[in-house]
N, C-alpha and C. Protein backbone atom coordinates (compact mmCIF):
# COMPACT_ATOMS: atom_id res chain seq x y z
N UNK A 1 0.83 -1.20 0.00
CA UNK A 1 0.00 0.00 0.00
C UNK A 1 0.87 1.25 0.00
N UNK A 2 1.94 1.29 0.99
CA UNK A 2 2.57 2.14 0.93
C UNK A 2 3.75 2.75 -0.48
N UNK A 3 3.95 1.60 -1.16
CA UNK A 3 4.49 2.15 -2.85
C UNK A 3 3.31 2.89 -3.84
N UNK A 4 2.10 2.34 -3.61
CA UNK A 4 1.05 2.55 -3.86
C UNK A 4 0.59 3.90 -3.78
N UNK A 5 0.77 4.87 -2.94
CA UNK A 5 0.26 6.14 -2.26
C UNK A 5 1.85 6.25 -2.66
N UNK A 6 2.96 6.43 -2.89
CA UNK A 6 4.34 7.07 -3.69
C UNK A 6 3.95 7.02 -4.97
N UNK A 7 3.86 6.42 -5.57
CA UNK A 7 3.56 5.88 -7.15
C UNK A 7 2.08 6.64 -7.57
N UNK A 8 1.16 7.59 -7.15
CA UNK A 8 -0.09 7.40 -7.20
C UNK A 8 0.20 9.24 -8.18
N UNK A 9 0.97 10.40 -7.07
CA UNK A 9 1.28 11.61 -7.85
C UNK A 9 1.86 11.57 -9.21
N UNK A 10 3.12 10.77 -9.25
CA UNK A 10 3.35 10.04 -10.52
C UNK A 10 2.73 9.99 -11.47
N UNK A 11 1.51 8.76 -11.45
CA UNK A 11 0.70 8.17 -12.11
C UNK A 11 -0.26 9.23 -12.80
N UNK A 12 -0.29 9.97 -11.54
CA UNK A 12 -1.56 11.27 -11.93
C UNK A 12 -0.77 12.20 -13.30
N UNK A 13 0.38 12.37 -12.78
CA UNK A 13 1.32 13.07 -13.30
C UNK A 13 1.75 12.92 -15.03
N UNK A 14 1.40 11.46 -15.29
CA UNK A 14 1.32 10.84 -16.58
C UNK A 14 0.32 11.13 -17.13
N UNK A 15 -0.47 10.89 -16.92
CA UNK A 15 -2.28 10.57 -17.31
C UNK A 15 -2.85 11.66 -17.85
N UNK A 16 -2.23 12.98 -17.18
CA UNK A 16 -2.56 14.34 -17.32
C UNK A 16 -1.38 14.83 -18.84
N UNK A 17 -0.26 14.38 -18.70
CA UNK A 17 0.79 14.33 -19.95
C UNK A 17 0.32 13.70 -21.10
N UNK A 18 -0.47 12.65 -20.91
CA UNK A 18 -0.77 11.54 -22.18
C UNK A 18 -2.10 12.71 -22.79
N UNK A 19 -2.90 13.03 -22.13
CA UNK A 19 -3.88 13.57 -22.49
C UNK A 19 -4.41 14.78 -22.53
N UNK A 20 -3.59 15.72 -22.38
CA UNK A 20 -3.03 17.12 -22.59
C UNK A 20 -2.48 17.16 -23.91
N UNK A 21 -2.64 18.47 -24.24
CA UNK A 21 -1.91 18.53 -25.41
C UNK A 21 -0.49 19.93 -25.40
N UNK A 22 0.06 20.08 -26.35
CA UNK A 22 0.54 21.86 -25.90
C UNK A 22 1.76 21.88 -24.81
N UNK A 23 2.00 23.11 -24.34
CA UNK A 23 2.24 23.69 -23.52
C UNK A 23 2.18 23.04 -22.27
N UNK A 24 0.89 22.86 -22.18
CA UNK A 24 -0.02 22.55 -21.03
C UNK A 24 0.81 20.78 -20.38
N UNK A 25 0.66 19.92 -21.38
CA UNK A 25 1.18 18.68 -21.38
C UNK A 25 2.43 18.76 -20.78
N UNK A 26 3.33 19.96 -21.22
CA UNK A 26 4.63 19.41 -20.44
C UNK A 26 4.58 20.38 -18.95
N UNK A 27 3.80 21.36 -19.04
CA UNK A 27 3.87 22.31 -17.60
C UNK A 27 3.13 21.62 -16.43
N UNK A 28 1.81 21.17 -16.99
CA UNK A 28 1.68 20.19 -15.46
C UNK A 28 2.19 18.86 -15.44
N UNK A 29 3.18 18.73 -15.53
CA UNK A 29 4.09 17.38 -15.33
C UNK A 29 5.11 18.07 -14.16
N UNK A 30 5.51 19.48 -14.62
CA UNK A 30 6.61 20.08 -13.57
C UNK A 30 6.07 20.73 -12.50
N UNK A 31 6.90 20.53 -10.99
CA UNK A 31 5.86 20.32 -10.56
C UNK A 31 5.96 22.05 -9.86
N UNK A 32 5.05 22.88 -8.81
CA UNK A 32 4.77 24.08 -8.64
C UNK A 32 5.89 23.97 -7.10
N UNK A 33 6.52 25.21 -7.33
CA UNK A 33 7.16 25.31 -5.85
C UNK A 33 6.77 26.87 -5.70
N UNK A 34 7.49 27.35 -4.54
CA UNK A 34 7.26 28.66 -3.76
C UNK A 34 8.77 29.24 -3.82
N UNK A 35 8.95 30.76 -4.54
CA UNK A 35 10.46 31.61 -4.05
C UNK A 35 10.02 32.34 -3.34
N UNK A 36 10.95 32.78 -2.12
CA UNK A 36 10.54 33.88 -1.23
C UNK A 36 11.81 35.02 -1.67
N UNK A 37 11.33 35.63 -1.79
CA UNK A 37 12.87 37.12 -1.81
C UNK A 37 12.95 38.31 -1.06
N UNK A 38 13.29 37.94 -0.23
CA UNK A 38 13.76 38.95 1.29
C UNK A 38 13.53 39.91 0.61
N UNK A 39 14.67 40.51 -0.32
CA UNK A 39 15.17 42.34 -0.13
C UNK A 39 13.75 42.51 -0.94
N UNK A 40 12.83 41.90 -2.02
CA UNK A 40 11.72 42.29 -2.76
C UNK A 40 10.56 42.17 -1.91
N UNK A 41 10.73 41.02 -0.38
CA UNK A 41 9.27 40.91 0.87
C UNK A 41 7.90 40.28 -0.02
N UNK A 42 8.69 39.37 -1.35
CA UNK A 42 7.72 38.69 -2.12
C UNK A 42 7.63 37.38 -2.10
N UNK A 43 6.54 36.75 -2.36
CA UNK A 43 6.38 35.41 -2.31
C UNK A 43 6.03 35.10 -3.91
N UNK A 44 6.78 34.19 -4.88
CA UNK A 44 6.60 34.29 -6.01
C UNK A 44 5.54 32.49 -6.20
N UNK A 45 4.79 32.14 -6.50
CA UNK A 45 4.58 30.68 -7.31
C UNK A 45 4.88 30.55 -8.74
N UNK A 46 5.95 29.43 -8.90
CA UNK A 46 6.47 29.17 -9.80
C UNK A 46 6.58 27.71 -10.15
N UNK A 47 6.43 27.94 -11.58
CA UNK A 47 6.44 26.13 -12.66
C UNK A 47 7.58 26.63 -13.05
N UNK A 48 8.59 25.02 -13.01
CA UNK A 48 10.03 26.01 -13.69
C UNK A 48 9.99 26.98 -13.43
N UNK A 49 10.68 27.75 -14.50
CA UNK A 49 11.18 29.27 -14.54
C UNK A 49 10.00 30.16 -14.19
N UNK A 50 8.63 29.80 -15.16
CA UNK A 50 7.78 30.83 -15.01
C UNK A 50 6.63 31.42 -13.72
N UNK A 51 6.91 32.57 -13.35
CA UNK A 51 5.78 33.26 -12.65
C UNK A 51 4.57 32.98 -12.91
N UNK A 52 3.51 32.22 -11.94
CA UNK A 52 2.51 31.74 -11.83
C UNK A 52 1.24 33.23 -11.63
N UNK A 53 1.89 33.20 -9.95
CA UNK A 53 1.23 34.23 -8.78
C UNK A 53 2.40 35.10 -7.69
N UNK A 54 2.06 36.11 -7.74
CA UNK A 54 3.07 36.82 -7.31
C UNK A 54 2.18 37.45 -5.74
N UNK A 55 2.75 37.25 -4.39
CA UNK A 55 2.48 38.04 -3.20
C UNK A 55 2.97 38.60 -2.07
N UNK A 56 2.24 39.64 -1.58
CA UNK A 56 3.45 40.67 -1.05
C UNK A 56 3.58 39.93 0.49
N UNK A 57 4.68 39.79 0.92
CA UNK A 57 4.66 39.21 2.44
C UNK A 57 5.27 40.20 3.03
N UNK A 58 5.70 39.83 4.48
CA UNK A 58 6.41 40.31 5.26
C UNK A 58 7.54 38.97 6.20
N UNK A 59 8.60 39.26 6.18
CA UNK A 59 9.57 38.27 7.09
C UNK A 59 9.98 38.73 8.39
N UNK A 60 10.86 38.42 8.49
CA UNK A 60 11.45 38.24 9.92
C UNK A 60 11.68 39.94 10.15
N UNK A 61 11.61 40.85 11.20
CA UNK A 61 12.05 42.37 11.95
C UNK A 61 13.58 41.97 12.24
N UNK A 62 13.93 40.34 12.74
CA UNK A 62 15.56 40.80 12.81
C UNK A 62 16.24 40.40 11.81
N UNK A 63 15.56 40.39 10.58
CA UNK A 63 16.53 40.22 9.30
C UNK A 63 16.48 38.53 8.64
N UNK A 64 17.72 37.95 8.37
CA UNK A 64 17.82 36.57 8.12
C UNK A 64 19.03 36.28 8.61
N UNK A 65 18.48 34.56 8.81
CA UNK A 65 19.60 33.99 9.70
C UNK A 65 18.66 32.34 10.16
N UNK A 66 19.66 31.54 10.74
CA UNK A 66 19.10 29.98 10.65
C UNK A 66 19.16 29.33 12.64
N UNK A 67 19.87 30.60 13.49
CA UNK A 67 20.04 30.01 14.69
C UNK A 67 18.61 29.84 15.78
N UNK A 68 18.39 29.46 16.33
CA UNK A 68 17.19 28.78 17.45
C UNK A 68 17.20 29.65 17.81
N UNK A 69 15.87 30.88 18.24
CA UNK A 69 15.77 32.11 19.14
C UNK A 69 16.27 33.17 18.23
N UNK A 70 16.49 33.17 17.48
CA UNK A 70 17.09 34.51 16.41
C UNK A 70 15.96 35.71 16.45
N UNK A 71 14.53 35.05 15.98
CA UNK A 71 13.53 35.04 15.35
C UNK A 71 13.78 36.19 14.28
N UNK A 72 14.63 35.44 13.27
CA UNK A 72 14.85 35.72 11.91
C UNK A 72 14.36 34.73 10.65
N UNK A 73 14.70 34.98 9.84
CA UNK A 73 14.03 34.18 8.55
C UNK A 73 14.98 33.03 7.87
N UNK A 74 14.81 31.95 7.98
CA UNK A 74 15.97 30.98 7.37
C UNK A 74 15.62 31.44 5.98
N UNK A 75 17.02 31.09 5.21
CA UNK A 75 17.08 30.72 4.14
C UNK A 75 17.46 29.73 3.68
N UNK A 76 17.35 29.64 2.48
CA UNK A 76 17.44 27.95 1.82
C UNK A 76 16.63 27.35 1.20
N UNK A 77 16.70 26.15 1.02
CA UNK A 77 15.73 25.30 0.81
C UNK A 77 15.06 24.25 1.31
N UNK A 78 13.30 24.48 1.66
CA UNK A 78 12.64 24.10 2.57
C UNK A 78 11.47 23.21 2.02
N UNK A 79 10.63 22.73 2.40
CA UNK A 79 9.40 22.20 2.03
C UNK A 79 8.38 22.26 3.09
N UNK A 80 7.06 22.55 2.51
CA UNK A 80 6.37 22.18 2.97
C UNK A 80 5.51 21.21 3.80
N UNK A 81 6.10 20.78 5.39
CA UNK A 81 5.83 19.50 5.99
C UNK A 81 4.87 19.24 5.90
N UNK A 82 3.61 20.56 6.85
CA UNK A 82 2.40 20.32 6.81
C UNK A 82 1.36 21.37 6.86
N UNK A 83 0.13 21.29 5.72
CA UNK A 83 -0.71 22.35 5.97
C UNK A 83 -1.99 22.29 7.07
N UNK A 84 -2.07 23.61 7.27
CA UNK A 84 -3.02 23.54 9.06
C UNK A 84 -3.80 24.12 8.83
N UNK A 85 -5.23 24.15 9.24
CA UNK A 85 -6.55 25.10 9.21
C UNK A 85 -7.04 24.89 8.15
N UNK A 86 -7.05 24.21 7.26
CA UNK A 86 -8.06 23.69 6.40
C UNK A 86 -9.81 23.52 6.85
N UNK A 87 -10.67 24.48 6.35
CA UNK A 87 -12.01 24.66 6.62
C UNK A 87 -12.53 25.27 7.70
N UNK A 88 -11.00 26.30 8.22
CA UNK A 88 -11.32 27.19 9.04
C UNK A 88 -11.73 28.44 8.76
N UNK A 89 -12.54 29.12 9.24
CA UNK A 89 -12.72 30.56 8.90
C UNK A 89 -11.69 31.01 8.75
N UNK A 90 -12.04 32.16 7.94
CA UNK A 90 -10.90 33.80 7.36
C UNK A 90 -11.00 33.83 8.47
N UNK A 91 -9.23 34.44 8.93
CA UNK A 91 -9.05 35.13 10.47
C UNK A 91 -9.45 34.32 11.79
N UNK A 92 -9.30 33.28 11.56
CA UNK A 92 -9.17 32.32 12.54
C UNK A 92 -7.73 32.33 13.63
N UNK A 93 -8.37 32.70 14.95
CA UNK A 93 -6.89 32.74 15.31
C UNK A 93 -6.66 30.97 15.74
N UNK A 94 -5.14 30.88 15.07
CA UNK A 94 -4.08 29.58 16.03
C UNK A 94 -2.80 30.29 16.84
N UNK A 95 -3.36 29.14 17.85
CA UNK A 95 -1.63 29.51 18.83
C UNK A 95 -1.06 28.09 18.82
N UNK A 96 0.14 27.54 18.53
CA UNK A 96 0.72 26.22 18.87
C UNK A 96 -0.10 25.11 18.07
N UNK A 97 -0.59 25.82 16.94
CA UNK A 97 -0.68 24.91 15.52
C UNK A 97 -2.34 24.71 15.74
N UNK A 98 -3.10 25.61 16.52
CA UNK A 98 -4.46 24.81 17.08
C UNK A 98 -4.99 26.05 17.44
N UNK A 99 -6.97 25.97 16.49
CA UNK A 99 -7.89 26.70 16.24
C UNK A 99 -8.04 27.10 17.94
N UNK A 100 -8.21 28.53 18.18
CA UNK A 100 -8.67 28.67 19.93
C UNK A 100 -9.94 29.18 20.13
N UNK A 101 -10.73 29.06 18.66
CA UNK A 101 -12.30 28.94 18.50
C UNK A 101 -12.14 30.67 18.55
N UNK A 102 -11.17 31.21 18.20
CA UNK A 102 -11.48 33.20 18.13
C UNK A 102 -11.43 33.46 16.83
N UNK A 103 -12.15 34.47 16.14
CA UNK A 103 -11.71 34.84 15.19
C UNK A 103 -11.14 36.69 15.86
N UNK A 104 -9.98 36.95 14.54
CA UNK A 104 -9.84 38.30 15.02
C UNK A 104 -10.70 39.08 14.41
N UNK A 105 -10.55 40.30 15.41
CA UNK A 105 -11.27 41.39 15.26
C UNK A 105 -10.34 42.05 16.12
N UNK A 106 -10.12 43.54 14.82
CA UNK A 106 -9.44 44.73 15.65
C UNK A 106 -9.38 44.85 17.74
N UNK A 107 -11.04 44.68 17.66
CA UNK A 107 -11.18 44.62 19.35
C UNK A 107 -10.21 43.44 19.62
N UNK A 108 -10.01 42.46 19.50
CA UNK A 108 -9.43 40.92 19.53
C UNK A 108 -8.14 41.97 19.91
N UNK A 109 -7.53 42.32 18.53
CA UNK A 109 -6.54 42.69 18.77
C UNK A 109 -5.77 43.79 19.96
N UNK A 110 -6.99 44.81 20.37
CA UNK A 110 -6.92 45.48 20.79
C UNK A 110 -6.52 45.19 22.52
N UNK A 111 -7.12 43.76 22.71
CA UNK A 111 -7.23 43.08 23.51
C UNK A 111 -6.21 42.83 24.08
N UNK A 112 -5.42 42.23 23.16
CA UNK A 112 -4.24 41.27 23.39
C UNK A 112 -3.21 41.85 22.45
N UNK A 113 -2.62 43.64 22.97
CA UNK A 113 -2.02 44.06 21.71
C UNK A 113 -0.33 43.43 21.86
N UNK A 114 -0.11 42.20 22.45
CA UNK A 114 1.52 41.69 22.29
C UNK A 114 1.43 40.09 21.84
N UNK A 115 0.03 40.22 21.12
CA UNK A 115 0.13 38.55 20.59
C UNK A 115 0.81 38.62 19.06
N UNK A 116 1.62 37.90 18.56
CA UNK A 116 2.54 37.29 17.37
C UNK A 116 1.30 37.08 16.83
N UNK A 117 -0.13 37.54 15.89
CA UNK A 117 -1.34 36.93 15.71
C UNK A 117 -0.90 36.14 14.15
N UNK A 118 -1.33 34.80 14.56
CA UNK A 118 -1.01 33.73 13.73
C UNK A 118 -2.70 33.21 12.62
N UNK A 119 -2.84 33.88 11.80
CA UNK A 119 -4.69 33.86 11.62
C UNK A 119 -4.48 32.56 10.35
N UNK A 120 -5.82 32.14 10.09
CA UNK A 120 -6.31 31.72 8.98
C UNK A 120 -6.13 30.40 8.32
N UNK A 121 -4.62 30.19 7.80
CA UNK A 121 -4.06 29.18 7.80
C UNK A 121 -2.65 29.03 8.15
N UNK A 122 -1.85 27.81 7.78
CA UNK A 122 -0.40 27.46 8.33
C UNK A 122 0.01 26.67 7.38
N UNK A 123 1.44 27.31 6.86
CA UNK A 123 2.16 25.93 5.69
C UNK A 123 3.51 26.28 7.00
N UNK A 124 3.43 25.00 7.38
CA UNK A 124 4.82 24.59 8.33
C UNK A 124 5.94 24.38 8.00
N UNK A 125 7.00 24.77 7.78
CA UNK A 125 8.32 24.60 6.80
C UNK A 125 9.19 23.80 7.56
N UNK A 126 9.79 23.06 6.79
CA UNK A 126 11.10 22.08 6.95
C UNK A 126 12.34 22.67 6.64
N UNK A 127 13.39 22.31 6.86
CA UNK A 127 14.44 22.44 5.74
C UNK A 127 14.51 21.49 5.14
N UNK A 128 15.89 21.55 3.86
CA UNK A 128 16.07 20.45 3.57
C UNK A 128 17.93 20.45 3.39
N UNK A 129 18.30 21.60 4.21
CA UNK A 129 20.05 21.37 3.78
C UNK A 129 20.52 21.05 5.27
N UNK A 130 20.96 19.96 5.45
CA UNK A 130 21.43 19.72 6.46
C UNK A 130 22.47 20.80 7.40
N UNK A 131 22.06 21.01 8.53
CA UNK A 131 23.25 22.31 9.04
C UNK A 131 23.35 23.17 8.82
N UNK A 132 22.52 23.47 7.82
CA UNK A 132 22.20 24.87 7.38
C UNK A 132 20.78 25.84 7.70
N UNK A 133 19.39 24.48 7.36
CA UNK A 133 18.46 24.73 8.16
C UNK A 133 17.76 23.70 8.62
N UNK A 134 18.74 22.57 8.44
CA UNK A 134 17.72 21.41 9.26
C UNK A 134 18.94 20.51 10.23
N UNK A 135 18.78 20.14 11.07
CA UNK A 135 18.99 19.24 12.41
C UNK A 135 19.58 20.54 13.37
N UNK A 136 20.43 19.91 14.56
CA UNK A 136 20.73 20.67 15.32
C UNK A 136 20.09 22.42 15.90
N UNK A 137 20.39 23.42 16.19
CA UNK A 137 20.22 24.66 16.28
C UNK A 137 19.25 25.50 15.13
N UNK A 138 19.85 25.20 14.12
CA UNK A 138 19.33 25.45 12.83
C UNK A 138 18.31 24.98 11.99
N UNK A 139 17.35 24.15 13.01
CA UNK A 139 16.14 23.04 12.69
C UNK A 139 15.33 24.40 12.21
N UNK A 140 14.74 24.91 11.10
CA UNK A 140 13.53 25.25 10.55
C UNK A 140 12.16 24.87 11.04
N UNK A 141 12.13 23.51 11.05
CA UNK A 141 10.61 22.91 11.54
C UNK A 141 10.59 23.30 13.19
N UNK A 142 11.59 23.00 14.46
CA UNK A 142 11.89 22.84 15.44
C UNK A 142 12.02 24.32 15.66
N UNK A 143 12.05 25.23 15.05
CA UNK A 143 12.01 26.69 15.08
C UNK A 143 10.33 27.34 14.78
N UNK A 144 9.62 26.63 14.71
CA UNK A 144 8.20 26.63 14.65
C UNK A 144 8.12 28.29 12.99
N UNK A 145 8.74 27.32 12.13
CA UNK A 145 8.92 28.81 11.25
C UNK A 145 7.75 27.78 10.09
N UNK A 146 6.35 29.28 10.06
CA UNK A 146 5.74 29.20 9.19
C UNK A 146 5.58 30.45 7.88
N UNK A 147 4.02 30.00 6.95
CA UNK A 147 4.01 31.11 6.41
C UNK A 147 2.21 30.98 6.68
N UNK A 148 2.20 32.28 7.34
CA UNK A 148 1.03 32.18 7.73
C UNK A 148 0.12 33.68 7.77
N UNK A 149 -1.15 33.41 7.88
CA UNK A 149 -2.18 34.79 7.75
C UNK A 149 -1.93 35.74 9.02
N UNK A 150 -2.30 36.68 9.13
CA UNK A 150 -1.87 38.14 9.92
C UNK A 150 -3.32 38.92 9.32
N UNK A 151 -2.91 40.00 10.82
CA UNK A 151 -4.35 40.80 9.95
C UNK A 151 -4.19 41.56 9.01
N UNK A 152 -5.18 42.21 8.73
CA UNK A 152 -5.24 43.01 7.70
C UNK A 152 -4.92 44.22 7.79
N UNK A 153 -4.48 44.73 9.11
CA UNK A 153 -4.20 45.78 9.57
C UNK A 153 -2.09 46.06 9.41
N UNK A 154 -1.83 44.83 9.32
CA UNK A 154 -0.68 44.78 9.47
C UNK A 154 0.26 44.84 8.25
N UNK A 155 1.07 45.83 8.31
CA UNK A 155 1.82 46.33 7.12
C UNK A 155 2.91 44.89 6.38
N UNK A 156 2.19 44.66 5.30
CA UNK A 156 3.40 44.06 4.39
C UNK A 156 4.23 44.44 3.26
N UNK A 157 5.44 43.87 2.73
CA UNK A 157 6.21 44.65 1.77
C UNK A 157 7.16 45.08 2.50
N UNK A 158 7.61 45.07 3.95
CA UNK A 158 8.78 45.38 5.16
C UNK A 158 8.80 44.06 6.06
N UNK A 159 9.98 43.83 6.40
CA UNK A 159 10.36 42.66 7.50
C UNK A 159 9.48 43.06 8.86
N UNK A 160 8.64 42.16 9.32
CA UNK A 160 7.81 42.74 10.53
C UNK A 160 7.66 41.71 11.71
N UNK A 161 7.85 40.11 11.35
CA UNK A 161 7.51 38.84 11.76
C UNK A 161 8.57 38.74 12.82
N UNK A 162 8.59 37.82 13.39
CA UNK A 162 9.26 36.77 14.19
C UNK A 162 10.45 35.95 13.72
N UNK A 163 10.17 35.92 12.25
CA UNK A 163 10.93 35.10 11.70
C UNK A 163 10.47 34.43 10.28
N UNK A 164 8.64 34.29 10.76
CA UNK A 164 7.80 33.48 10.06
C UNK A 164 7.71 34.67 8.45
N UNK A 165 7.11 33.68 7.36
CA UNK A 165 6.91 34.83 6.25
C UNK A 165 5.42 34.93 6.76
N UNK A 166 4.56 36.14 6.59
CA UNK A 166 3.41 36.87 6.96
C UNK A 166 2.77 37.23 5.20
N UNK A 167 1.21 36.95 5.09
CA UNK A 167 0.98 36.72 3.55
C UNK A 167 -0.79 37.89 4.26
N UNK A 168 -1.39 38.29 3.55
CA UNK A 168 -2.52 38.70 3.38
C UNK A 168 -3.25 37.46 3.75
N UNK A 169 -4.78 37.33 3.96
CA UNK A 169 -5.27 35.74 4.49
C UNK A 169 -6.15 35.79 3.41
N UNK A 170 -6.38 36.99 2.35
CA UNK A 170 -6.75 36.43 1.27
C UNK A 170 -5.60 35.62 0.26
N UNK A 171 -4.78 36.19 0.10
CA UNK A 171 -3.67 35.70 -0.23
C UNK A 171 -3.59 33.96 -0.24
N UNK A 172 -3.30 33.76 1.22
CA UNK A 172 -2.70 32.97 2.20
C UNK A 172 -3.97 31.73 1.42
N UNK A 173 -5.36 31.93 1.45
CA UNK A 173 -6.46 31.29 1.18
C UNK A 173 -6.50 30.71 -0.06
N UNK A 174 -5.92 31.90 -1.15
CA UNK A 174 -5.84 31.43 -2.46
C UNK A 174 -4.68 30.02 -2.59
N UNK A 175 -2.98 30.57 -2.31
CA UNK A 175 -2.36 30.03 -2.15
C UNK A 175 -2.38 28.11 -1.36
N UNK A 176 -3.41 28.36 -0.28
CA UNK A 176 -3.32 27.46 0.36
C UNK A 176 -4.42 25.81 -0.47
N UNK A 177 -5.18 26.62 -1.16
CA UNK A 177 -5.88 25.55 -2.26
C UNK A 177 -5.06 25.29 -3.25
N UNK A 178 -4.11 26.15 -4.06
CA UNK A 178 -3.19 25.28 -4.98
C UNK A 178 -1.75 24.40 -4.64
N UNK A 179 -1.54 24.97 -3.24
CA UNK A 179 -0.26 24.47 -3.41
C UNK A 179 -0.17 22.68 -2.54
N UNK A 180 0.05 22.27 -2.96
CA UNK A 180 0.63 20.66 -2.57
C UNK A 180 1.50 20.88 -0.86
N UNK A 181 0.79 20.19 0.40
CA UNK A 181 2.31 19.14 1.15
C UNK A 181 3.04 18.89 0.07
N UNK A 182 4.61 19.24 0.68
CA UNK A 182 5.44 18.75 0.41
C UNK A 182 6.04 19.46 -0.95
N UNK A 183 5.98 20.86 -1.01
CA UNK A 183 5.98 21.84 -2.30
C UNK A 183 7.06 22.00 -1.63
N UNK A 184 8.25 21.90 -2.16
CA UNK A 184 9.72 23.03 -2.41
C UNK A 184 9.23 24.35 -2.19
N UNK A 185 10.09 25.10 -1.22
CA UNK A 185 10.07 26.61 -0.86
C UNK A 185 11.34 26.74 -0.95
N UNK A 186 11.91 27.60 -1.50
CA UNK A 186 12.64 28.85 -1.43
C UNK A 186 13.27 29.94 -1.08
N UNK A 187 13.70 30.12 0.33
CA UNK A 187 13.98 31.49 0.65
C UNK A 187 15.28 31.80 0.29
N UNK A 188 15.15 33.17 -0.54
CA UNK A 188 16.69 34.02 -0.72
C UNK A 188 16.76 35.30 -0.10
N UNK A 189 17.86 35.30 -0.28
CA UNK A 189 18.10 37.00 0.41
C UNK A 189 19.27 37.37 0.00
């Protein structure tokens, strides 16, 4: 069963090639990843080379960097472990990966004006370069570094986060229906 569920994206992956024609035939065979670009505070979706969807984020306030407690922005190359909040309301707040039944509202905020507000949804990042952003100090996942919704109140297009990339939650909503677990991310700087 388990070659079965490996072999299955693949399979899909053919089926859609055999019976496509064009363009089209060889672009959804390759598969969609995510670039992030610090000094531009953009989130690009990309097939191969080409620009899909382009969105404005915000990263890390202390810059970039890969150490435990920095709360800066790794770079490298990461993937997508796991997506969170699926069929949750817009502006759903999570703390520690889990719905706390609030949605925000300015008052919300007003409330609690020193919460990191984590809204909507969650793509949980991995690394994937050893020592650079994955095991030891430099763990990405173990650094609780996402890319996740914020309000709407909150300025993007400038480094403002924790560390995490920060997306619009319309954005974040669109994004979060096309992109695949397990999508290649990107961060440069």
């Amino acid at each position: 069963m388990s070659a079965f569920l490996k072999l299955t994206p693949l399979v899909e992956r053919l089926r859609i090639f055999l019976s496509d024609s064009g363009k089209n035939k060889i672009m959804q065979t390759i598969p969609l990843h995510l670039e992030i670009s610090i000094p531009n505070q953009t989130l690009y979706m990309k097939q191969a080379d080409e620009i899909l969807k382009t969105y404005l984020i915000s990263s890390g306030k202390n810059g970039v960097g890969e150490i435990y407690g920095s709360e800066q922005t790794p770079r490298g190359w990461h993937v997508i472990r796991a997506k969170i909040g699926a069929d949750l309301p817009e502006n759903a707040v999570l703390i520690k990966r889990r719905w706390t039944h609030e949605i925000y509202t300015p008052e919300l905020g007003a409330a609690f004006p020193n919460r990191d507000w984590i809204l909507t949804r969650i793509f949980w990042l991995s690394g994937l370069e050893t020592h650079k952003n994955r095991l030891g100090k430099v763990d990405t996942m173990r650094r609780y570094i996402y890319i996740h919704g914020t309000p709407d109140s909150v300025v993007l297009g400038e480094p403002g986060s924790r560390g995490c990339i920060r997306m619009h939650n319309v954005d974040l909503l669109d994004l979060f229906e096309t992109v695949p677990v397990y999508t290649k991310v990107l961060i440069i700087s």
